[in-house]
C-alpha atoms as a PDB file:
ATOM      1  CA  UNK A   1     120.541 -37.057   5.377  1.00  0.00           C
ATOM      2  CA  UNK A   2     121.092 -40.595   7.103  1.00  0.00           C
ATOM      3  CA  UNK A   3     123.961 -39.384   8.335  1.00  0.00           C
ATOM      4  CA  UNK A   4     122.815 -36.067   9.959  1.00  0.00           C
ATOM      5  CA  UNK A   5     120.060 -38.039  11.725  1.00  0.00           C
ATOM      6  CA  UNK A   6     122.586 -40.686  12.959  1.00  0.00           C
ATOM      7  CA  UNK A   7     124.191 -37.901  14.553  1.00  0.00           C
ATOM      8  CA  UNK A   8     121.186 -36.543  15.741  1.00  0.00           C
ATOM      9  CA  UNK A   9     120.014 -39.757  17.417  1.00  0.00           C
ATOM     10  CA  UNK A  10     123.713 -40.057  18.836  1.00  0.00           C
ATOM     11  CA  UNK A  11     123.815 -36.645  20.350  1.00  0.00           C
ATOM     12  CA  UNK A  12     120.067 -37.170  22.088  1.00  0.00           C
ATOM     13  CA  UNK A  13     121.623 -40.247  24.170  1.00  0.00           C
ATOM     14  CA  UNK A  14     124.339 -37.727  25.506  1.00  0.00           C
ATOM     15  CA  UNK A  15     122.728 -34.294  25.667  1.00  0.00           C
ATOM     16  CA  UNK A  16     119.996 -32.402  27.700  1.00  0.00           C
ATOM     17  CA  UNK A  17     116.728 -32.214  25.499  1.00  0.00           C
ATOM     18  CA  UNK A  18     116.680 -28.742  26.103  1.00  0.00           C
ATOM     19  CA  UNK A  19     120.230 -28.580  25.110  1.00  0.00           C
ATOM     20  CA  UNK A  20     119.560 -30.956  21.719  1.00  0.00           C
ATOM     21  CA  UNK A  21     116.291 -28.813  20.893  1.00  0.00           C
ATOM     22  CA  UNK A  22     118.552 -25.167  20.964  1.00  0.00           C
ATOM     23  CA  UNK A  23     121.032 -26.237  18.796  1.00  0.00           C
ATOM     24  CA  UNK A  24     118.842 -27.658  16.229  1.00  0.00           C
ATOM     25  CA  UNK A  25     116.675 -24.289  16.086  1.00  0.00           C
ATOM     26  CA  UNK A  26     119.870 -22.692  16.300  1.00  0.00           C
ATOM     27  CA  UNK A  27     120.212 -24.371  13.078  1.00  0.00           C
ATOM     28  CA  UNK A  28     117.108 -24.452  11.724  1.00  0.00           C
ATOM     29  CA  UNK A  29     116.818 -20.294  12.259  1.00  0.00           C
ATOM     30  CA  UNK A  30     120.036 -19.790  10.194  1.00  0.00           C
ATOM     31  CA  UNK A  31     119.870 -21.974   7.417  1.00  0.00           C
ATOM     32  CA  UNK A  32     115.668 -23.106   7.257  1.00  0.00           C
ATOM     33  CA  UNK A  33     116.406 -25.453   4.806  1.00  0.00           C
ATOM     34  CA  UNK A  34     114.869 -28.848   4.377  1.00  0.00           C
ATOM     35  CA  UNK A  35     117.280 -30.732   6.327  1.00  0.00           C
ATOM     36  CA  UNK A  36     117.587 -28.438   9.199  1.00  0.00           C
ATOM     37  CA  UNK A  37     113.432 -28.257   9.458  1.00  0.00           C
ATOM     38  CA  UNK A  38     113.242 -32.235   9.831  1.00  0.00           C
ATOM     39  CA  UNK A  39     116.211 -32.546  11.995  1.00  0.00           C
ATOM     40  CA  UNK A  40     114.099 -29.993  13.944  1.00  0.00           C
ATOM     41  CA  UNK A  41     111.087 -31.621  13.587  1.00  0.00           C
ATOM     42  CA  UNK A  42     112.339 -34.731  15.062  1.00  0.00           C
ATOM     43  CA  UNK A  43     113.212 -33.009  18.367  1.00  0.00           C
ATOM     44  CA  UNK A  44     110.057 -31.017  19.012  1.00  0.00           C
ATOM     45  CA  UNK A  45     107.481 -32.163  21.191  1.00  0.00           C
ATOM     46  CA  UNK A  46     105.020 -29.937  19.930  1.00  0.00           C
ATOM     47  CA  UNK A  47     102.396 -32.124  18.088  1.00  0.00           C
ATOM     48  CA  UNK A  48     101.196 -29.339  15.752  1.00  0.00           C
ATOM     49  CA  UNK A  49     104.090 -27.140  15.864  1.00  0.00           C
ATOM     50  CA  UNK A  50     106.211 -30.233  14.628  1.00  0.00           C
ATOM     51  CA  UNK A  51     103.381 -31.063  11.359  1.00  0.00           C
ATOM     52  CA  UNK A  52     103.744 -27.779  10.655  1.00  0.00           C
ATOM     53  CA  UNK A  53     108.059 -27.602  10.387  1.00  0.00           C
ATOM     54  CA  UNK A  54     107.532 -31.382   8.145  1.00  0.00           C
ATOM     55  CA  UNK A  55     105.184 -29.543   6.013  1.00  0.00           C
ATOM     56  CA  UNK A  56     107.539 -26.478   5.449  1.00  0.00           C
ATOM     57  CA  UNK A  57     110.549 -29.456   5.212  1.00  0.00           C
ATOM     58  CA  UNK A  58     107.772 -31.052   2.661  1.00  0.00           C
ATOM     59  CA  UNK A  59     107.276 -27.993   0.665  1.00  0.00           C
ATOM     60  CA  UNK A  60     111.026 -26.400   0.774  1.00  0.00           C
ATOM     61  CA  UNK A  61     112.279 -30.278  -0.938  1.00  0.00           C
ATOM     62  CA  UNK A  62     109.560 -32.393  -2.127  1.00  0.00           C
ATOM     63  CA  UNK A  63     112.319 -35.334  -3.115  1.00  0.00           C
ATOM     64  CA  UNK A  64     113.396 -35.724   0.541  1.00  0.00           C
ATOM     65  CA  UNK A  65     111.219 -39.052   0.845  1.00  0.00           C
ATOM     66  CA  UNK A  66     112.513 -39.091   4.510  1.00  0.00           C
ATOM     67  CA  UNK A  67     110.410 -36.245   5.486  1.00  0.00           C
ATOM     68  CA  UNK A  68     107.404 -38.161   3.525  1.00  0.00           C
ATOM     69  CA  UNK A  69     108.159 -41.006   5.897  1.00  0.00           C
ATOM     70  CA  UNK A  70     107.957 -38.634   9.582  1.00  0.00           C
ATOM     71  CA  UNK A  71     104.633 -37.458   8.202  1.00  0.00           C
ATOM     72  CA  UNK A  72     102.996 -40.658   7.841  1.00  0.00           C
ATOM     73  CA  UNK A  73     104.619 -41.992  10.913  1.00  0.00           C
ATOM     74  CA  UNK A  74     103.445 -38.676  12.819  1.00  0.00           C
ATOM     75  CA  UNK A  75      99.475 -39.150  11.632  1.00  0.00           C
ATOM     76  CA  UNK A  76      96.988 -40.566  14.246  1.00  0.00           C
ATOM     77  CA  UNK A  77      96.013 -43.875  14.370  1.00  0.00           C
ATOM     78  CA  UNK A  78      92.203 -44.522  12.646  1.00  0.00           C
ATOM     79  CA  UNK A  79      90.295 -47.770  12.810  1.00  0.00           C
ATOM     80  CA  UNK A  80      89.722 -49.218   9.908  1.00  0.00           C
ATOM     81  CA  UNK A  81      90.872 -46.053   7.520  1.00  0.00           C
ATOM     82  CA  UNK A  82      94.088 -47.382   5.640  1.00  0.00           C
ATOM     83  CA  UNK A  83      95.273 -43.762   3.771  1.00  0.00           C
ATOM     84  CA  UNK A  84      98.624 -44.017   5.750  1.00  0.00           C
ATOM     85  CA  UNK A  85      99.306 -47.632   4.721  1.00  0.00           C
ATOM     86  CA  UNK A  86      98.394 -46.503   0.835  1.00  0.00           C
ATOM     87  CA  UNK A  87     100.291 -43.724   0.948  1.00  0.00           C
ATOM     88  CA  UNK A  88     103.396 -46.078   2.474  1.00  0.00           C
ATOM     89  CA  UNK A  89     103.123 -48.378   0.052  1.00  0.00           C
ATOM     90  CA  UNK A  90     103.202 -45.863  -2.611  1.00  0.00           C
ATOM     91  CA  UNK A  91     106.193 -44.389  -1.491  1.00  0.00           C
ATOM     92  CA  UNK A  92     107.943 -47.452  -0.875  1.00  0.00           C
ATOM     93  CA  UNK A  93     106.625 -48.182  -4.587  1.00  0.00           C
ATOM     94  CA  UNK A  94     108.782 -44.815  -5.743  1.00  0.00           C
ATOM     95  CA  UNK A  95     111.928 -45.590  -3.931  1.00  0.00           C
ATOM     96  CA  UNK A  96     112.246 -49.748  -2.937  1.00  0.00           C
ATOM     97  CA  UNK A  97     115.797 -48.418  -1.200  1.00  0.00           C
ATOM     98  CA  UNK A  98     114.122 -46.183   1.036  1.00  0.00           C
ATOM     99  CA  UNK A  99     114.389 -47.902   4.329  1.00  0.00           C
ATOM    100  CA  UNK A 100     112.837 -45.709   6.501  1.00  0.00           C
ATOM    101  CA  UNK A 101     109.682 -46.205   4.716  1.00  0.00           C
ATOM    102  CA  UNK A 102     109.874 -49.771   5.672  1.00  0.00           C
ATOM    103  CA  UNK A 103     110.787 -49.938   8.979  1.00  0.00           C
ATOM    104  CA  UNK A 104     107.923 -47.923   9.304  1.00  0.00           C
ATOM    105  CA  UNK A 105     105.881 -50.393   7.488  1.00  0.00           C
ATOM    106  CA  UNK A 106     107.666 -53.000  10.062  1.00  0.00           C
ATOM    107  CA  UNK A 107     105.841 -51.047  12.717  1.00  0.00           C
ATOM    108  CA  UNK A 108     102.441 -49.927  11.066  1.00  0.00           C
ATOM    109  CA  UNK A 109     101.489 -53.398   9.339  1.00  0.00           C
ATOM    110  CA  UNK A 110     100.110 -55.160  12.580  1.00  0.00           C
ATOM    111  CA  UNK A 111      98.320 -52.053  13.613  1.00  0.00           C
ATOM    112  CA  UNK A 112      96.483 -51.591  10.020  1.00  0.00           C
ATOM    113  CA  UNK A 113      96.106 -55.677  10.157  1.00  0.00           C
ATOM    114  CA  UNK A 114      98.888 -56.315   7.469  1.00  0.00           C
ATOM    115  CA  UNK A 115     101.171 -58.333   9.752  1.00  0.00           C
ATOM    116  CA  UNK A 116     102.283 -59.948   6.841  1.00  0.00           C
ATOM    117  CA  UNK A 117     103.473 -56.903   5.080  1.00  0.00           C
ATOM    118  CA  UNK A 118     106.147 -56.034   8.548  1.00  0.00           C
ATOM    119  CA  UNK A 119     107.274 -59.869   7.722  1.00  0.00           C
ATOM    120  CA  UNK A 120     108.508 -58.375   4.609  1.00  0.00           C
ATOM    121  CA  UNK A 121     109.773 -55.549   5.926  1.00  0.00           C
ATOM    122  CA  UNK A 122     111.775 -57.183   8.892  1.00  0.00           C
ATOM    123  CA  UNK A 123     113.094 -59.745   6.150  1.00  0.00           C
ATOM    124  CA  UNK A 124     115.081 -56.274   4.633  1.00  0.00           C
ATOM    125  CA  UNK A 125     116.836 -56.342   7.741  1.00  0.00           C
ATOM    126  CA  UNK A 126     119.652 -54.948   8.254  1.00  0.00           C
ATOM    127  CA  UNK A 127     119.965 -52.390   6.172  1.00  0.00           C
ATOM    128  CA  UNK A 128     123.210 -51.323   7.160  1.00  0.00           C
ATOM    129  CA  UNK A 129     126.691 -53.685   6.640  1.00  0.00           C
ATOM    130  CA  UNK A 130     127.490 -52.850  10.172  1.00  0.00           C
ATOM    131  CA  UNK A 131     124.334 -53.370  12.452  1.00  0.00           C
ATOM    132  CA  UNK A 132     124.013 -56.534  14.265  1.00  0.00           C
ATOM    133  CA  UNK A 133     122.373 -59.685  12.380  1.00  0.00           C
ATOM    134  CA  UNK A 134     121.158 -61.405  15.578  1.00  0.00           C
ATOM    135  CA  UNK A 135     119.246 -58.130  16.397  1.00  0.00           C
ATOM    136  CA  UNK A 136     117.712 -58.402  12.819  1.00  0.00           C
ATOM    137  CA  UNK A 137     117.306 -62.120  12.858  1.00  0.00           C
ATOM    138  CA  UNK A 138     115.291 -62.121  15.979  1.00  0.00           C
ATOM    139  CA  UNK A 139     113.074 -59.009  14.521  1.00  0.00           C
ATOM    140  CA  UNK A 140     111.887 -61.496  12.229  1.00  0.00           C
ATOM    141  CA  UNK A 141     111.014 -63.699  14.558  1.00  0.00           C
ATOM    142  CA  UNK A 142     108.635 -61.179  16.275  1.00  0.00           C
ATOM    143  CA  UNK A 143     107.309 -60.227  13.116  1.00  0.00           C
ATOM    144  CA  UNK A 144     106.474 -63.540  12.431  1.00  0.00           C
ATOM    145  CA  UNK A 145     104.837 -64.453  15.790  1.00  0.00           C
ATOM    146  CA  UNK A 146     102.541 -61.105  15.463  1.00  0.00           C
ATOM    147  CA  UNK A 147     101.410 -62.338  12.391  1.00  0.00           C
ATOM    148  CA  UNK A 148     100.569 -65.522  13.588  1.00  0.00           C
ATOM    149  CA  UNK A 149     102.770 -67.498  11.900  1.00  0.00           C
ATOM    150  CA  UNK A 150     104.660 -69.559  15.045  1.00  0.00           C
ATOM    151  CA  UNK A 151     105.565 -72.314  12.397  1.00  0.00           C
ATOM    152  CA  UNK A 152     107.913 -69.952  10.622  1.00  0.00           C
ATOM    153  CA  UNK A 153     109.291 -68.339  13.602  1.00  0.00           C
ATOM    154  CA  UNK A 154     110.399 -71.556  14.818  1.00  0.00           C
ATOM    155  CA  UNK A 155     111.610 -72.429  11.588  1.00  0.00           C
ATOM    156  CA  UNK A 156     113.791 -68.725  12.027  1.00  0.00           C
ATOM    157  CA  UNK A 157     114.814 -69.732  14.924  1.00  0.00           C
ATOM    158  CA  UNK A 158     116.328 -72.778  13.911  1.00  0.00           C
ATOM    159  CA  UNK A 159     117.308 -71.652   9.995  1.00  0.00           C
ATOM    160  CA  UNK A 160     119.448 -68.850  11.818  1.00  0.00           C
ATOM    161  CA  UNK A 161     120.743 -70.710  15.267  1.00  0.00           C
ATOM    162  CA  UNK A 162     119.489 -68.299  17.411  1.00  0.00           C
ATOM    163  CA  UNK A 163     119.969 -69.406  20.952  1.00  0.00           C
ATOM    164  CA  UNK A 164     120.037 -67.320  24.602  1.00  0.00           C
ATOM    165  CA  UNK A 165     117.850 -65.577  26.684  1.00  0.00           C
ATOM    166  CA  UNK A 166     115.431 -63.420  23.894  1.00  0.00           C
ATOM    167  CA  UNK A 167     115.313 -66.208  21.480  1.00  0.00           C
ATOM    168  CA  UNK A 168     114.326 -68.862  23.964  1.00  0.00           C
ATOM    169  CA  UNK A 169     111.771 -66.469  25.355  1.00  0.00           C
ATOM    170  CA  UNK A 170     110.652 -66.541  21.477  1.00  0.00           C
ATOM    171  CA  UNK A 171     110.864 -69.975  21.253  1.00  0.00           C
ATOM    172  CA  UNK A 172     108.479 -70.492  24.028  1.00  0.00           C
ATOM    173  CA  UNK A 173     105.880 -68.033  22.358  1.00  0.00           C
ATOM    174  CA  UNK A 174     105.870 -70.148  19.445  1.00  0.00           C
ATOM    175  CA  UNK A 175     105.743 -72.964  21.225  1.00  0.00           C
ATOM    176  CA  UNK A 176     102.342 -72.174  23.245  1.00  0.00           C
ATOM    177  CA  UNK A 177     100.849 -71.081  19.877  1.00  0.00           C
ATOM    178  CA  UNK A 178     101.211 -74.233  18.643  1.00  0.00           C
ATOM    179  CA  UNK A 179      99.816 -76.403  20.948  1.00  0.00           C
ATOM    180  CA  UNK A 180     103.194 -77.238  22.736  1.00  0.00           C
ATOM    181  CA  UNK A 181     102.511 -75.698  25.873  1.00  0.00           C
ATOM    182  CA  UNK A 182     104.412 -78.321  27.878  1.00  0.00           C
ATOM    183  CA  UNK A 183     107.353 -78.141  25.838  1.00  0.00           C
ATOM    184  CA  UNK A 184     107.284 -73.932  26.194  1.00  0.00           C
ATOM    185  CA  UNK A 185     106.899 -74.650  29.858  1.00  0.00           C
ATOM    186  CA  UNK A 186     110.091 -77.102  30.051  1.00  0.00           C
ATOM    187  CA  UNK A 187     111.727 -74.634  28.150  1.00  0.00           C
ATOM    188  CA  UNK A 188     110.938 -71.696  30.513  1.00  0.00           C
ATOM    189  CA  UNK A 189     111.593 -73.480  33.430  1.00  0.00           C
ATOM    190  CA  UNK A 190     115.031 -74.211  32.584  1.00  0.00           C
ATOM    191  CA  UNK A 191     115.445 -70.956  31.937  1.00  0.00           C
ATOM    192  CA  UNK A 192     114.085 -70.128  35.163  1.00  0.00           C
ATOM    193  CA  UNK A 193     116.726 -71.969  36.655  1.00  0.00           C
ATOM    194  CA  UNK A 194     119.949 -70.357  34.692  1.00  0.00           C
ATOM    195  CA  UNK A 195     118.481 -66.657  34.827  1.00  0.00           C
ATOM    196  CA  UNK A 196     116.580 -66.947  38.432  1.00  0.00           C
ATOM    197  CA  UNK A 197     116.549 -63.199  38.861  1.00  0.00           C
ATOM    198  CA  UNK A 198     114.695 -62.146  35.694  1.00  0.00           C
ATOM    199  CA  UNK A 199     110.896 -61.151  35.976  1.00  0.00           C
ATOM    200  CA  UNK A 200     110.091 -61.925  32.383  1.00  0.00           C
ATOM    201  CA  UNK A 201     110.516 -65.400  32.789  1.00  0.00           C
ATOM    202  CA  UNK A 202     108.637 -65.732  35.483  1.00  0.00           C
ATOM    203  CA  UNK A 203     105.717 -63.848  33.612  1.00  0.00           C
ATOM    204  CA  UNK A 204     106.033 -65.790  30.915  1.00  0.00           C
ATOM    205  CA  UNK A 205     105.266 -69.043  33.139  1.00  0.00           C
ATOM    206  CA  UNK A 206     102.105 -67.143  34.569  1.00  0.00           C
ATOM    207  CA  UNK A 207     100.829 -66.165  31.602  1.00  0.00           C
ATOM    208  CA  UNK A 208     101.616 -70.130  29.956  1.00  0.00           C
ATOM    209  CA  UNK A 209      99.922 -71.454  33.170  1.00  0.00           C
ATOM    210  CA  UNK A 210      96.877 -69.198  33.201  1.00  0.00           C
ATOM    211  CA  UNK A 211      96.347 -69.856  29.032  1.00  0.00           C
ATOM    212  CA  UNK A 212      97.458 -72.609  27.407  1.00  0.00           C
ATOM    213  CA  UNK A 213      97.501 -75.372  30.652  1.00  0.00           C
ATOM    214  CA  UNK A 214      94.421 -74.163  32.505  1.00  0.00           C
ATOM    215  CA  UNK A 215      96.573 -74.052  35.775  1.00  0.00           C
ATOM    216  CA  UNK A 216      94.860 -70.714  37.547  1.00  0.00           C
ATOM    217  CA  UNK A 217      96.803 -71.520  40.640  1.00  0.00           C
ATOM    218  CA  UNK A 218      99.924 -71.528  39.504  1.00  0.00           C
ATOM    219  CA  UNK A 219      99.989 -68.520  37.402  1.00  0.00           C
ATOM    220  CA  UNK A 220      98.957 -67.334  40.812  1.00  0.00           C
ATOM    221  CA  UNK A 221     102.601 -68.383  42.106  1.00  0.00           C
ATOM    222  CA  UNK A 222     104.508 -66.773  38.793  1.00  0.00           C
ATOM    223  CA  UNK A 223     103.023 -63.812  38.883  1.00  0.00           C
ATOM    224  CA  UNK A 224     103.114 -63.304  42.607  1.00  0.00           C
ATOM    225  CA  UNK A 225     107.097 -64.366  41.975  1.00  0.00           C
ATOM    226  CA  UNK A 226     107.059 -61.847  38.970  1.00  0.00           C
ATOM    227  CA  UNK A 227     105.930 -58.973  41.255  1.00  0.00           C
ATOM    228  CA  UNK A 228     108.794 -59.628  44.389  1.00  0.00           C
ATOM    229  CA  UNK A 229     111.221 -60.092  41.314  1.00  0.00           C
ATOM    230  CA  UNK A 230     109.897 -56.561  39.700  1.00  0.00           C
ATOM    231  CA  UNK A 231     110.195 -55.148  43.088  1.00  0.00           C
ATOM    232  CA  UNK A 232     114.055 -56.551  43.937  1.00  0.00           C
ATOM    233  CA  UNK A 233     114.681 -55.415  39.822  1.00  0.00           C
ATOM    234  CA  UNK A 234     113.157 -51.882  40.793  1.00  0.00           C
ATOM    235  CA  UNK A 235     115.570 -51.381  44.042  1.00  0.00           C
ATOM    236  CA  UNK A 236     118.668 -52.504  41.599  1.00  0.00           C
ATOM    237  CA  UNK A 237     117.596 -49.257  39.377  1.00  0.00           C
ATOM    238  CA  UNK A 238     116.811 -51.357  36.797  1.00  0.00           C
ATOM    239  CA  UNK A 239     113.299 -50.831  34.411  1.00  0.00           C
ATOM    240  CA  UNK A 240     110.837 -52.865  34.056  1.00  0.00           C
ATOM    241  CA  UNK A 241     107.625 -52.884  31.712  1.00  0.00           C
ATOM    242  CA  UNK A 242     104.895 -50.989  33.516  1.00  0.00           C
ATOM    243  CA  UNK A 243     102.546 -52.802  31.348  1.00  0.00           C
ATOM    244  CA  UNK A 244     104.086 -56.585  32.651  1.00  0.00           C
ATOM    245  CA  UNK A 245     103.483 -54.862  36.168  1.00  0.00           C
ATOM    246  CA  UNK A 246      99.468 -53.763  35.537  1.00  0.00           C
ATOM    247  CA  UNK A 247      98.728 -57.039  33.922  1.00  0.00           C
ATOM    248  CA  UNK A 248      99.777 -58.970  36.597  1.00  0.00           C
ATOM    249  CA  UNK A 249      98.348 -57.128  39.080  1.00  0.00           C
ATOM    250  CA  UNK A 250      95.176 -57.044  37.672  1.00  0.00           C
ATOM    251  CA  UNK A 251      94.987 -60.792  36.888  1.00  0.00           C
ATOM    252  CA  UNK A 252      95.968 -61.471  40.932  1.00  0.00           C
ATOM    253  CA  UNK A 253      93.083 -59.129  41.632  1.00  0.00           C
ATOM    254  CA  UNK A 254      90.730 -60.727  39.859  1.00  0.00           C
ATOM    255  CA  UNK A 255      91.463 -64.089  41.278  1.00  0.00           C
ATOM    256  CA  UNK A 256      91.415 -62.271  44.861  1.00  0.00           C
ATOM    257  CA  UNK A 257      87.883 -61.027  43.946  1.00  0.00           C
ATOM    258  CA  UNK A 258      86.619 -64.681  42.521  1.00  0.00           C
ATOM    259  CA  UNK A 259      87.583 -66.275  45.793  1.00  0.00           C
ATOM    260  CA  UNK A 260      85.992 -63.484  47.642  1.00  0.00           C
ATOM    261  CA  UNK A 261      82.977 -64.186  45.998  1.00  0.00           C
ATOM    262  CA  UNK A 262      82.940 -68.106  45.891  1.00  0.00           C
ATOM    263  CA  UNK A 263      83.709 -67.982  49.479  1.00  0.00           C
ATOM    264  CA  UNK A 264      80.655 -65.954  49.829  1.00  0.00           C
ATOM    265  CA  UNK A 265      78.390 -67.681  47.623  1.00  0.00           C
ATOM    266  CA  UNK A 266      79.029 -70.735  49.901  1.00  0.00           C
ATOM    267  CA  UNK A 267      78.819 -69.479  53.109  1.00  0.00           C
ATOM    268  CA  UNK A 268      75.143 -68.238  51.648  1.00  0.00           C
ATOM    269  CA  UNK A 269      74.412 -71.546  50.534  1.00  0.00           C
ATOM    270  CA  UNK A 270      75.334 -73.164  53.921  1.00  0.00           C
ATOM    271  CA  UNK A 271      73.472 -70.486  55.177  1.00  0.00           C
ATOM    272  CA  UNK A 272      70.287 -71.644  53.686  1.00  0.00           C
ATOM    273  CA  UNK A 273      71.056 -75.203  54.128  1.00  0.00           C
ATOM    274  CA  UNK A 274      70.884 -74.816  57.903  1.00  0.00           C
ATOM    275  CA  UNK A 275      67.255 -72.844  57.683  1.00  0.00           C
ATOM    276  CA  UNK A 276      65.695 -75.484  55.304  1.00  0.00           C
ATOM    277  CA  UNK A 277      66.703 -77.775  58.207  1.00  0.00           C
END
């Protein structure tokens, strides 16, 4: 099964999705078994027409715990209502080895507010002789920082050596979250100086200045950087988060509209000055 989806996952980097989705219900209409509906599944776009082929996959193999897993990772997102994290934990309960079930769990705990849970499930990492520690090493990290624990993240950090561009961005995360804001900022600024083309950093450094060292004017200058770096990244071909983009945007416009409106609140009160006089 792992291996048919490896393939799967290789042959969706290379083909058309058109291409990837006819040869799978190419499949799927000549043999219908279990593993052809969830190789299927995992190529349709269809919300409900995909439940319905991991339902058929369900029914047509009940002990294929990887269909189990696209289920729960294909139900909506409800406040407060933990079924999906139950039913995860039950099936991870079944088969410990399944490790679909917990990278799953590595991505549901901070939405279901079990951040500590993903710890545990990044810690598993990797699952695989051949995939990359570092990658898996720095996972942890993350997990860690989204759970709020910036003390063990460091203490990843160092336990493990990690050191370049992603863990130092890390490092300054923790960092902030722990009151060392003027250490993060050293750290970023450096960094600023070897990578002087990357937008992240320089978001980083806006987002440091505007909440951890009360410095409104100089996230200003970072995220005004951030934006001609995003735009000079953009013309290169080169992607950048859309999200990075809004935020700073909206956090310049905001400042824009504050000094619109302290520049008018004191021209009104000069204003009035003069008439008492």
């Amino acid at each position: 099964m792992r291996e048919e989806i490896l393939l799967q996952d290789l042959r969706r980097e290379s083909w058309q999705p058109d291409t990837l989705l006819r040869h799978y219900d190419r499949r799927y209409q000549a043999s219908g078994d279990a593993v052809s509906t969830l190789l299927l599944a995992r190529v349709t776009e269809e919300v409900r027409f995909r439940r319905r082929l991991l339902d058929e996959a369900k029914k047509s193999d009940p002990d294929l715990l990887q269909v189990r897993v696209e289920i729960l990772a294909n139900e909506p997102f409800r406040v407060g209502d933990e079924v999906v994290l139950r039913r995860l934990l039950r099936l991870l309960n079944r088969d410990p080895g399944l490790a679909e079930g917990w990278r799953l769990l590595r991505e549901l705990g901070p939405r279901y507010g079990s951040p500590d849970l993903a710890c545990t499930a990044a810690d598993l990492e990797p699952w695989c002789p051949g995939e990359d520690l570092t990658a898996a090493h720095l996972d942890q990290v993350r997990a860690r920082l989204e759970a709020g624990r910036a003390r063990r993240a460091l203490a990843k950090l160092d336990s493990n050596g990690l050191n370049g561009r992603t863990a130092n961005l890390l490092r300054a995360s923790a960092l902030a979250e722990l009151e060392r804001a003027p250490e993060a900022w050293e750290l970023l600024r450096r960094m600023q100086e070897t990578y002087p083309e990357d937008p992240v950093i320089s978001f980083d450094l806006g987002l440091l200045a505007r909440d951890y060292l009360g410095q409104p004017e100089r996230a200003s200058l970072e995220f005004n950087h951030f934006l001609e770096l995003v735009a000079e990244a953009q013309a290169r071909g080169q992607d950048v988060d859309e999200f990075r983009i809004l935020q700073a945007k909206t956090w310049l416009w905001q400042r824009r509209a504050e000094s619109i409106q302290a520049e008018g609140a004191a021209v009104e009160g000069a204003a009035g000055t003069g008439q008492d006089s």
